[in-house]
C-alpha atoms as a PDB file:
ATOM      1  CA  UNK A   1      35.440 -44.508 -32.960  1.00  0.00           C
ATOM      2  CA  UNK A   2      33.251 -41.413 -32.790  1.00  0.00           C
ATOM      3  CA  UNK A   3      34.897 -40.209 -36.316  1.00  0.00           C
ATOM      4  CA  UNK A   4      34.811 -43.368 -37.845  1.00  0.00           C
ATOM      5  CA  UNK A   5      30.584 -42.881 -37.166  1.00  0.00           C
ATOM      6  CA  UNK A   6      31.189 -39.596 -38.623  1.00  0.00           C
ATOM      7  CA  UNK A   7      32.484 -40.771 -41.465  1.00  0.00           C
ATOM      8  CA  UNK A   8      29.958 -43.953 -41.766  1.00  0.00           C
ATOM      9  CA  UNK A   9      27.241 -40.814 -41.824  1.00  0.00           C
ATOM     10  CA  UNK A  10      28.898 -38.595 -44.326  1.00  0.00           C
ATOM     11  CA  UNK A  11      29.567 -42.079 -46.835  1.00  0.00           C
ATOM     12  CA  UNK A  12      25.788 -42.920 -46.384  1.00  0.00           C
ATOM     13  CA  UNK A  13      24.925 -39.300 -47.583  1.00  0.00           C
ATOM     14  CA  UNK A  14      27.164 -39.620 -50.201  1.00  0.00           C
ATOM     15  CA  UNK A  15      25.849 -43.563 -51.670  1.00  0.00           C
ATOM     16  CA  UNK A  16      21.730 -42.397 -51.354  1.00  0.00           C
ATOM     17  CA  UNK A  17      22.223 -39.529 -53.628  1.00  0.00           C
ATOM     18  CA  UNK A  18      24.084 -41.051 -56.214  1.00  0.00           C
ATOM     19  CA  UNK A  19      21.863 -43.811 -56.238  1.00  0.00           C
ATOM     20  CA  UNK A  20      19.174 -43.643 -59.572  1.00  0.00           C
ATOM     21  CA  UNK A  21      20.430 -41.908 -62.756  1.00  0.00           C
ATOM     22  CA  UNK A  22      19.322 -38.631 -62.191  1.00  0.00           C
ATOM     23  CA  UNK A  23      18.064 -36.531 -65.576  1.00  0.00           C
ATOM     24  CA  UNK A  24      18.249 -32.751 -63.916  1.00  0.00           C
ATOM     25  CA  UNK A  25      16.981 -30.668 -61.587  1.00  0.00           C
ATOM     26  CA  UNK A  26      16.181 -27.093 -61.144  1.00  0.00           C
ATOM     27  CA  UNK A  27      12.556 -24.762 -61.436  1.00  0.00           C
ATOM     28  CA  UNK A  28      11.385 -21.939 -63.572  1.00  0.00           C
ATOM     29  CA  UNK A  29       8.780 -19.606 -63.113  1.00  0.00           C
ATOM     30  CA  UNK A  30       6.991 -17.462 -65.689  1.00  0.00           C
ATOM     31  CA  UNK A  31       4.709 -15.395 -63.166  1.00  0.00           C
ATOM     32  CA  UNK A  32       1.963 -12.660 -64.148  1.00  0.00           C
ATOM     33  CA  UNK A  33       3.563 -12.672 -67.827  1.00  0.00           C
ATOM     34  CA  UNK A  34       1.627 -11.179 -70.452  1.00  0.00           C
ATOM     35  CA  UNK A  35       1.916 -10.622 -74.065  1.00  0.00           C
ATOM     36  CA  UNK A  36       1.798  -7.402 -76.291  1.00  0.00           C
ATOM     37  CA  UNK A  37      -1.044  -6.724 -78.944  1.00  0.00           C
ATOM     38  CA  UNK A  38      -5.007  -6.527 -78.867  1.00  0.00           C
ATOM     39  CA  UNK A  39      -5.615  -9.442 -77.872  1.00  0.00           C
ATOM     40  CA  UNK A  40      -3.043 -10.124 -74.971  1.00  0.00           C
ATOM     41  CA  UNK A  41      -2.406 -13.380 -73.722  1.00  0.00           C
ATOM     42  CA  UNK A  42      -1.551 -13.645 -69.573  1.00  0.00           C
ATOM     43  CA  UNK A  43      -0.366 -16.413 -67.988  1.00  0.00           C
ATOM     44  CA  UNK A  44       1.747 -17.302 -64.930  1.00  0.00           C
ATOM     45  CA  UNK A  45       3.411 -21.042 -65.635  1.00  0.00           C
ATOM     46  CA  UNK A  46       5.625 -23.172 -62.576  1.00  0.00           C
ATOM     47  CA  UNK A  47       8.003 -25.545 -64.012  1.00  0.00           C
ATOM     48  CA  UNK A  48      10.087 -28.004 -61.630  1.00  0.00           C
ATOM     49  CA  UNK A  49      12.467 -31.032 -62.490  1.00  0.00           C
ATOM     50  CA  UNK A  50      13.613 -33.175 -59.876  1.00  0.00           C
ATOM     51  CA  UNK A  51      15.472 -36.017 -60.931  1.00  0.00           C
ATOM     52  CA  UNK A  52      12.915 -37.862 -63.702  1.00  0.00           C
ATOM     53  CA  UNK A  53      10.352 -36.226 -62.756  1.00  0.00           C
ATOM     54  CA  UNK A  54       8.737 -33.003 -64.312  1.00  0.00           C
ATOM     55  CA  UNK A  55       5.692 -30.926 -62.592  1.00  0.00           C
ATOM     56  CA  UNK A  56       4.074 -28.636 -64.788  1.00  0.00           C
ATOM     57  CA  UNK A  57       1.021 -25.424 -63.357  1.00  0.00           C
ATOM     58  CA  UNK A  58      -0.793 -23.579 -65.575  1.00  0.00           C
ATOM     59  CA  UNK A  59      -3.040 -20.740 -64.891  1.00  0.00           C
ATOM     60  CA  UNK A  60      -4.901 -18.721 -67.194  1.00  0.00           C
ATOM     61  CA  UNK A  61      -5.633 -15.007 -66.332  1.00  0.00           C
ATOM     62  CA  UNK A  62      -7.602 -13.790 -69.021  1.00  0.00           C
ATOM     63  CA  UNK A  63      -9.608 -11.443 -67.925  1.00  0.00           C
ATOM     64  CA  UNK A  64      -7.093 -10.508 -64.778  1.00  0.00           C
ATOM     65  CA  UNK A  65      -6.535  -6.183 -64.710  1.00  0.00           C
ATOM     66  CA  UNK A  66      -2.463  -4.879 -65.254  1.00  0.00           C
ATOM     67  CA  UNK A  67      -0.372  -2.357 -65.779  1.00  0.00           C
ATOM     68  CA  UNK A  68       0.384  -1.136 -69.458  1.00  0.00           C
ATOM     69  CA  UNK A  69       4.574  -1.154 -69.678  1.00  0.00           C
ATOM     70  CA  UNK A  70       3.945   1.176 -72.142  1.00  0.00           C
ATOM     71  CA  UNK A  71       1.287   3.821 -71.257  1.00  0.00           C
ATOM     72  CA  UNK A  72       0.687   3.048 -67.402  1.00  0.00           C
ATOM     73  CA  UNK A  73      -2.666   2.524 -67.692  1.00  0.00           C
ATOM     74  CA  UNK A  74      -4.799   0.037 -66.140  1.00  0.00           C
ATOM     75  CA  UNK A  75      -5.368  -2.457 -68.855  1.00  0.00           C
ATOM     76  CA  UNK A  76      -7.265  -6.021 -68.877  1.00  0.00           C
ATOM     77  CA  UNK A  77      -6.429  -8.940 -70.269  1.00  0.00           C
ATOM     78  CA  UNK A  78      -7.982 -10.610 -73.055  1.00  0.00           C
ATOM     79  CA  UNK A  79     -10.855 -12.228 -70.870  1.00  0.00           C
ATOM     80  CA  UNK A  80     -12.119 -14.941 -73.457  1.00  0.00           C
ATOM     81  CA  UNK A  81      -8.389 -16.368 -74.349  1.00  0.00           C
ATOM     82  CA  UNK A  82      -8.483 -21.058 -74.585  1.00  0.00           C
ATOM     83  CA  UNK A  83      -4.877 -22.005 -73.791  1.00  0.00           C
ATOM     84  CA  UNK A  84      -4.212 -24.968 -76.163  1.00  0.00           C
ATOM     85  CA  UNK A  85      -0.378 -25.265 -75.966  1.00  0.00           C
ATOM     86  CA  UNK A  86       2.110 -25.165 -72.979  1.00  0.00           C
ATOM     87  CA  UNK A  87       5.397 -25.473 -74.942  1.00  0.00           C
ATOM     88  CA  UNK A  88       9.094 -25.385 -73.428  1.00  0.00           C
ATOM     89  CA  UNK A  89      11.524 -24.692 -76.112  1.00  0.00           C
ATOM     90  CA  UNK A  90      15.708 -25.091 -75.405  1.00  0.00           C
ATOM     91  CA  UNK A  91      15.345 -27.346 -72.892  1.00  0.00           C
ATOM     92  CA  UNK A  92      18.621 -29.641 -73.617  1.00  0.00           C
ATOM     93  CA  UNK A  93      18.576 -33.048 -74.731  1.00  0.00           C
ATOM     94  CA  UNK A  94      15.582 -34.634 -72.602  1.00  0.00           C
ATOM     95  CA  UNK A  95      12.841 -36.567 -74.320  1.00  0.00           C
ATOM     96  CA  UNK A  96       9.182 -37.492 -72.385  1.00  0.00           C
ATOM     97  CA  UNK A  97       6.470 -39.217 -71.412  1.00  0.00           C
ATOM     98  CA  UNK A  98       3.889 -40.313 -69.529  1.00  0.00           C
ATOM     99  CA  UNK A  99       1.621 -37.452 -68.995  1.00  0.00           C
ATOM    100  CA  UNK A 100      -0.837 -36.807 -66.110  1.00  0.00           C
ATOM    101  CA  UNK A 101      -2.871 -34.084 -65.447  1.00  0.00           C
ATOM    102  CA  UNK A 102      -4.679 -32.964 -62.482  1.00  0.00           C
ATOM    103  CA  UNK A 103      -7.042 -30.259 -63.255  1.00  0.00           C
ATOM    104  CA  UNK A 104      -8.565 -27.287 -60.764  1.00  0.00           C
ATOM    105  CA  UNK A 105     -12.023 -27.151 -59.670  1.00  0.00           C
ATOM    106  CA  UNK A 106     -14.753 -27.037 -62.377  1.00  0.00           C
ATOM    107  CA  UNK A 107     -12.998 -28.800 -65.012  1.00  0.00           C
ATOM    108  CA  UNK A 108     -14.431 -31.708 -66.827  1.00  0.00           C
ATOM    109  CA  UNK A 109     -13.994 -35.299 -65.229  1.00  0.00           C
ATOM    110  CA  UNK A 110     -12.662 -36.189 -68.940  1.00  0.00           C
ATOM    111  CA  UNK A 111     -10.461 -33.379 -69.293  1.00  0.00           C
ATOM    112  CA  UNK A 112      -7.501 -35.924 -68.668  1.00  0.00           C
ATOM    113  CA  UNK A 113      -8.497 -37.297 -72.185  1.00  0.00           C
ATOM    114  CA  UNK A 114      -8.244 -33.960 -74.158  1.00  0.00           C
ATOM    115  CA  UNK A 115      -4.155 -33.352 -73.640  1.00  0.00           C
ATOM    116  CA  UNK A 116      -1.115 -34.900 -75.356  1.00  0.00           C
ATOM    117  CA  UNK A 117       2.408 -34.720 -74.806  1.00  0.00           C
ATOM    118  CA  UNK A 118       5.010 -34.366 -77.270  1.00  0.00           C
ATOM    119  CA  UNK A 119       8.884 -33.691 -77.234  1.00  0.00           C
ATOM    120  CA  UNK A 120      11.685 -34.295 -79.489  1.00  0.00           C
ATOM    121  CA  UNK A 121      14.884 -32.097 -81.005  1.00  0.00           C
ATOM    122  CA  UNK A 122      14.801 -29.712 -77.624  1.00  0.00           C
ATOM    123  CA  UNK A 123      10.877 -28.918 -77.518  1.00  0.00           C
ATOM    124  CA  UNK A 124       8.599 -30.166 -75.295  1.00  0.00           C
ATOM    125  CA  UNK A 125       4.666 -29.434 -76.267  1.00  0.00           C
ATOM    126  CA  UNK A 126       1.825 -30.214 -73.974  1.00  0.00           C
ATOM    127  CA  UNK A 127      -1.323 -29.445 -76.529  1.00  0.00           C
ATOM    128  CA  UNK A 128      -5.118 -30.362 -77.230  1.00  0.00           C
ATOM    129  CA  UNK A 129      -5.648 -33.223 -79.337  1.00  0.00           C
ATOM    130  CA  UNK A 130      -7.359 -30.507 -81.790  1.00  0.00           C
ATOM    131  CA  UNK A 131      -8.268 -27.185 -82.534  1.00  0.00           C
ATOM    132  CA  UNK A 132     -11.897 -26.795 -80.478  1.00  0.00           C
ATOM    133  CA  UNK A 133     -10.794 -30.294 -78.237  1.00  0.00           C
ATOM    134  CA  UNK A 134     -10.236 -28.975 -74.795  1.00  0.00           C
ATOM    135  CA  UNK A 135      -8.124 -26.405 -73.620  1.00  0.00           C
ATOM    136  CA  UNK A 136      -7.160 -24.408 -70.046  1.00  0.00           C
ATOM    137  CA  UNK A 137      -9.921 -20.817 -69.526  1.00  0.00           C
ATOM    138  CA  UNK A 138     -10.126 -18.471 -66.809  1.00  0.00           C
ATOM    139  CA  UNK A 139     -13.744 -18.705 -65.073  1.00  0.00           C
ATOM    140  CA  UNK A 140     -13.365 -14.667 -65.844  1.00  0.00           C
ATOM    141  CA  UNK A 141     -14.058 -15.424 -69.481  1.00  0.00           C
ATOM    142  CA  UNK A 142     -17.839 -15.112 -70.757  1.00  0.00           C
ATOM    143  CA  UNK A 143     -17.949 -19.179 -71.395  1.00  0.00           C
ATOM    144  CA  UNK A 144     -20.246 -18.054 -74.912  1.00  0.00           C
ATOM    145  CA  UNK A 145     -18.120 -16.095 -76.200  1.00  0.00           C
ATOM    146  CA  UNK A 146     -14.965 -18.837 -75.995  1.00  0.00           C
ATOM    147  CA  UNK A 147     -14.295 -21.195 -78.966  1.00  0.00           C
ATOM    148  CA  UNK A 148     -16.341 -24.717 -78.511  1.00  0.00           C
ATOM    149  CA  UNK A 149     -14.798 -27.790 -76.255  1.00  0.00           C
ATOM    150  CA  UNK A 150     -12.636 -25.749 -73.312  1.00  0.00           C
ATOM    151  CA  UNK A 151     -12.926 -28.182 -70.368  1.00  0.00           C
ATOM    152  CA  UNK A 152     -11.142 -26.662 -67.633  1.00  0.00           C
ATOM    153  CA  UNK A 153     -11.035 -23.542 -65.739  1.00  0.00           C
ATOM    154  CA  UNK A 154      -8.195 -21.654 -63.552  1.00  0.00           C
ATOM    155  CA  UNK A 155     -10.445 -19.365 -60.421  1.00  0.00           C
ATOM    156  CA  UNK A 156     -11.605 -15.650 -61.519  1.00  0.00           C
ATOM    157  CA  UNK A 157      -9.763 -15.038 -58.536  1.00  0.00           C
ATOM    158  CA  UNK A 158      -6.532 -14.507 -56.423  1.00  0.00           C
ATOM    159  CA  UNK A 159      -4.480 -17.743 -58.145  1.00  0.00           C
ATOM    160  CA  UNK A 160      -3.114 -20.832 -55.976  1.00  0.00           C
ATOM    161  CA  UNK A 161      -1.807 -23.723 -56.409  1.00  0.00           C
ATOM    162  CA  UNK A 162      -5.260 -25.705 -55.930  1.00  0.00           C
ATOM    163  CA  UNK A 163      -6.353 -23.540 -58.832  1.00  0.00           C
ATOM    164  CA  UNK A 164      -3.891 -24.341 -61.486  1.00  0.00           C
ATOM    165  CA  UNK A 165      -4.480 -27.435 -64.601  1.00  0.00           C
ATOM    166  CA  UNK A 166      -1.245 -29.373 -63.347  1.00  0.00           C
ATOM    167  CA  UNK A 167       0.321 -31.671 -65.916  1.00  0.00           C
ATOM    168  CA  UNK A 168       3.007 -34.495 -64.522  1.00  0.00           C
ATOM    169  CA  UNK A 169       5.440 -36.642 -66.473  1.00  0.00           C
ATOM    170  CA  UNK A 170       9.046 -38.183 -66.705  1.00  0.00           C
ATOM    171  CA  UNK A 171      11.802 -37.773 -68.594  1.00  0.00           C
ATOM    172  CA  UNK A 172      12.956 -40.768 -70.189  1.00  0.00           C
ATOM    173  CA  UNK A 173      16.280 -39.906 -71.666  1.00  0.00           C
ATOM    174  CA  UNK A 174      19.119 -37.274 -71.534  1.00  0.00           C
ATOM    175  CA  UNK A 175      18.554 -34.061 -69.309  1.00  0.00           C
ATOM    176  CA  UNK A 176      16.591 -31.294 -69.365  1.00  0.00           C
ATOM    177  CA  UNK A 177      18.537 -27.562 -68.883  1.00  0.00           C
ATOM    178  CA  UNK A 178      15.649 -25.600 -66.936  1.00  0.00           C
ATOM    179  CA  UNK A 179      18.106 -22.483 -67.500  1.00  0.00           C
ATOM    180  CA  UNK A 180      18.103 -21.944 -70.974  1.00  0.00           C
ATOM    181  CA  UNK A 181      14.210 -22.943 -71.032  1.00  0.00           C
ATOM    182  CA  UNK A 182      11.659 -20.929 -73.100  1.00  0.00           C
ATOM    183  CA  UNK A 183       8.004 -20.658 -72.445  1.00  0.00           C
ATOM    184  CA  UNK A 184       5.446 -20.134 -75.179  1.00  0.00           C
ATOM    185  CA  UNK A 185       1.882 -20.636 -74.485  1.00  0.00           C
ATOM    186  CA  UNK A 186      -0.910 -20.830 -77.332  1.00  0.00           C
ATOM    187  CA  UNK A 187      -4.171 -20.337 -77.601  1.00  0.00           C
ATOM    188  CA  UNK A 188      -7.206 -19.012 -79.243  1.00  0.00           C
ATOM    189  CA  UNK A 189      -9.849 -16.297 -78.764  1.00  0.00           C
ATOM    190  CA  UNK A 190     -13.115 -15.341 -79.135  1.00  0.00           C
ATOM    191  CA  UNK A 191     -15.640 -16.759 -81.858  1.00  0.00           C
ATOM    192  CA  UNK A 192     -13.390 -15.929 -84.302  1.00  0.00           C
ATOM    193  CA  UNK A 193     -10.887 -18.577 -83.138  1.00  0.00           C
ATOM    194  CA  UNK A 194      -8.159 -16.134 -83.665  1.00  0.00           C
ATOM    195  CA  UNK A 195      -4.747 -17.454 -82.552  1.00  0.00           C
ATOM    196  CA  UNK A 196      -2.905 -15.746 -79.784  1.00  0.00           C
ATOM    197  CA  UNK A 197       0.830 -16.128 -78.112  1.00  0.00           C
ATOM    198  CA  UNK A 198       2.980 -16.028 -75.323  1.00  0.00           C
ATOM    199  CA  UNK A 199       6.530 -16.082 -76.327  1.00  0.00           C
ATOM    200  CA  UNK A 200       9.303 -15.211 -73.886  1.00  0.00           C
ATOM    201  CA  UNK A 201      12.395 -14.880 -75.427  1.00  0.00           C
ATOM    202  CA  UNK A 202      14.146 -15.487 -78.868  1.00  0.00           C
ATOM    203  CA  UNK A 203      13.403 -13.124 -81.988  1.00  0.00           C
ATOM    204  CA  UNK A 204       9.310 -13.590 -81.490  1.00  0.00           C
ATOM    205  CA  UNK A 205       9.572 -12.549 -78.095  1.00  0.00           C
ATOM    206  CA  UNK A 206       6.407 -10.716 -77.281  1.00  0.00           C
ATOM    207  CA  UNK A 207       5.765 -11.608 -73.738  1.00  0.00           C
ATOM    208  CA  UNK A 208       7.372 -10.595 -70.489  1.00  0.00           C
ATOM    209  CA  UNK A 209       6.189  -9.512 -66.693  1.00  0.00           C
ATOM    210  CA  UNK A 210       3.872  -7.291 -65.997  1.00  0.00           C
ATOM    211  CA  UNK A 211       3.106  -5.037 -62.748  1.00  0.00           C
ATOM    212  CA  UNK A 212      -0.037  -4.984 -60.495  1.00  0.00           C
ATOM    213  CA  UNK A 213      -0.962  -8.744 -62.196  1.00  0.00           C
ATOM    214  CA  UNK A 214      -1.388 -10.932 -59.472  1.00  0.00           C
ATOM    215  CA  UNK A 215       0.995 -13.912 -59.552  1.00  0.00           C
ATOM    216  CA  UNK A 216       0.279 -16.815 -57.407  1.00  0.00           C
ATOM    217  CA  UNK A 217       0.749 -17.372 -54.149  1.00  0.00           C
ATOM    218  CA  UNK A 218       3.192 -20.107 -54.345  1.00  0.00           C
ATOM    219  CA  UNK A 219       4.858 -21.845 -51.112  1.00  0.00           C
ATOM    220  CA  UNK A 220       7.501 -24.265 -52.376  1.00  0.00           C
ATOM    221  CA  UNK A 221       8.458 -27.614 -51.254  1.00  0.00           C
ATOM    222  CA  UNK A 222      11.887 -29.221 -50.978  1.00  0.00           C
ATOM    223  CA  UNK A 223      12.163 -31.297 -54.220  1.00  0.00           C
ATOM    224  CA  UNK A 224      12.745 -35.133 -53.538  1.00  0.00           C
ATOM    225  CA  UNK A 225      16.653 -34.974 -53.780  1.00  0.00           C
ATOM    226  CA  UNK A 226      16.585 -32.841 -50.899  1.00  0.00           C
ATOM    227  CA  UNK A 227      14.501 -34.320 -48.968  1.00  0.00           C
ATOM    228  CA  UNK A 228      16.265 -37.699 -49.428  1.00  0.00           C
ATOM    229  CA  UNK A 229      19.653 -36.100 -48.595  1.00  0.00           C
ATOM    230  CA  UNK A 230      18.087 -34.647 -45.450  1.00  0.00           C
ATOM    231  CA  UNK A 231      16.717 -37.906 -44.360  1.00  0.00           C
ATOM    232  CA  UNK A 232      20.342 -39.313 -45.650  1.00  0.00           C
ATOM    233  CA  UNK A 233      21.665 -37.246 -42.921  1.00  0.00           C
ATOM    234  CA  UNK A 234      20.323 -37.343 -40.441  1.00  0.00           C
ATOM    235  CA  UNK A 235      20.398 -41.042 -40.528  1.00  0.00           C
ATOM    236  CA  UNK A 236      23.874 -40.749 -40.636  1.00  0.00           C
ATOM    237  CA  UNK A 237      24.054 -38.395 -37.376  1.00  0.00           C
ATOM    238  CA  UNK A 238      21.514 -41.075 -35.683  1.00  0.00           C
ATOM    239  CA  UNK A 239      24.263 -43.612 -36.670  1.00  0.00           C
ATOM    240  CA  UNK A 240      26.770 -41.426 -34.700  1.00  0.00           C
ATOM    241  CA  UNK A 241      24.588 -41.044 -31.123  1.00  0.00           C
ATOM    242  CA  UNK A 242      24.374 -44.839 -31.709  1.00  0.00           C
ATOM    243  CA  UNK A 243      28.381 -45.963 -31.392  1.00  0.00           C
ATOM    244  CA  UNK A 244      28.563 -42.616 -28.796  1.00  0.00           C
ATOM    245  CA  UNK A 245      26.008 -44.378 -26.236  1.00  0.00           C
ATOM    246  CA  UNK A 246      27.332 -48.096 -26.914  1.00  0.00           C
ATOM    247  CA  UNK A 247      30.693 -46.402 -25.860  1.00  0.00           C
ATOM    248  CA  UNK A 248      29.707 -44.995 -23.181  1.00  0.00           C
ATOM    249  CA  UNK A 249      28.045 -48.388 -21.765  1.00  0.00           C
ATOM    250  CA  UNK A 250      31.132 -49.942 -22.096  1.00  0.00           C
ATOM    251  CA  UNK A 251      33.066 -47.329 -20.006  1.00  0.00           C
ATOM    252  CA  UNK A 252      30.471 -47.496 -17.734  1.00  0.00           C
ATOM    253  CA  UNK A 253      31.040 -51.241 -17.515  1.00  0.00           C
END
């Protein structure tokens, strides 16, 4: 009887997880990544799928001090650098929608209002509404110097995960391959509104990691799935001590 609970446990493991189409799951990270040029565009970006559901973090460290791959040399980053785009390119056949956002501290209350989200044909693009409507800055940046309309700000300090613009949505059809993902993050800078990348990968690849940028701190949490397969078990093994102590009543009896 014991194995038969065994068993009963194992099945009910098996029936919760396959329960609810499930899109994909995995997580990328794009920490301390910076690209090449002038006017160099750092950014550390969490991406994690679970199922439906899609959690996107953001941080912008303009203005953050690095090491030059190149020359060695202590360099800074662009300090004055909007982020207007968060695109994932590659990502398999998933399509979106329903964006959220929560932003970090000293963002506008209405900052929800300035972002979009748009995917089709394997590209996913979270973006301002306009050119000059919204956008992600590091409190580094000297705010008169940065094109009009940036609403939110990522700490001139030691990032976290209180400190990043985090955007939430679903995916509402086919899956979404987290390991063939690209990241490319747009933005502008300066007065002069001049456009600036992040690309990671693919011919235009101009962005990679750098050393002595400080990534964030990040301390992950089991994704849904697991948890429920967790709880899944360990229901199952309650199930078991259940038939062992009604069995051993009835001996005792």
């Amino acid at each position: 009887m014991v194995r038969g609970a065994w068993v009963i446990g194992l099945l009910g493991v098996v029936v919760v997880a396959a329960a609810g189409p499930l899109r994909a799951d995995g997580s990328r990270e794009w920490l301390g990544y910076c690209s090449t040029g002038t006017l160099r565009t750092c950014a550390s970006v969490q991406l994690q799928v679970s199922g439906n559901d899609v959690i996107v973090r953001v941080w912008n460290l303009s203005g953050f001090s690095f090491i030059d791959p190149g020359t060695g040399a202590v360099v800074q980053a662009s300090p004055n650098t909007v982020f207007q785009r968060i695109a994932f390119l590659n990502i398999g056949s998933a399509t979106v929608g329903s964006l959220s956002l929560t932003a970090p501290p000293g963002a506008d209350p209405d900052s929800d209002d300035e972002w979009e989200l748009d995917g089709s044909s394997g590209i996913v693009r979270i973006q301002t509404e306009g050119d000059n409507e919204g956008g992600l800055a590091s409190a580094c940046a000297n705010r008169s110097s940065l094109p009009v309309g940036e609403v939110s700000y990522t700490p001139c300090a030691a990032p976290t995960a209180a400190g990043a613009l985090e955007f939430r949505f679903r995916i509402t059809d086919g899956a979404w391959n987290t390991a063939t993902t690209t990241l490319v993050v747009r933005g502008l800078n300066g007065p002069g509104d001049t456009q600036v990348a992040c690309i990671t990968a693919g011919s235009l690849a101009n962005c990679a990691a750098v050393s002595g940028l400080q990534a964030p701190d990040l301390a992950h949490t089991p994704e849904p799935v697991s948890l429920v397969l967790l709880g899944s078990g360990l229901a199952g093994l309650g199930g078991v001590g259940l038939v062992r102590r009604r069995r051993e009543k009835k001996v005792r009896a």
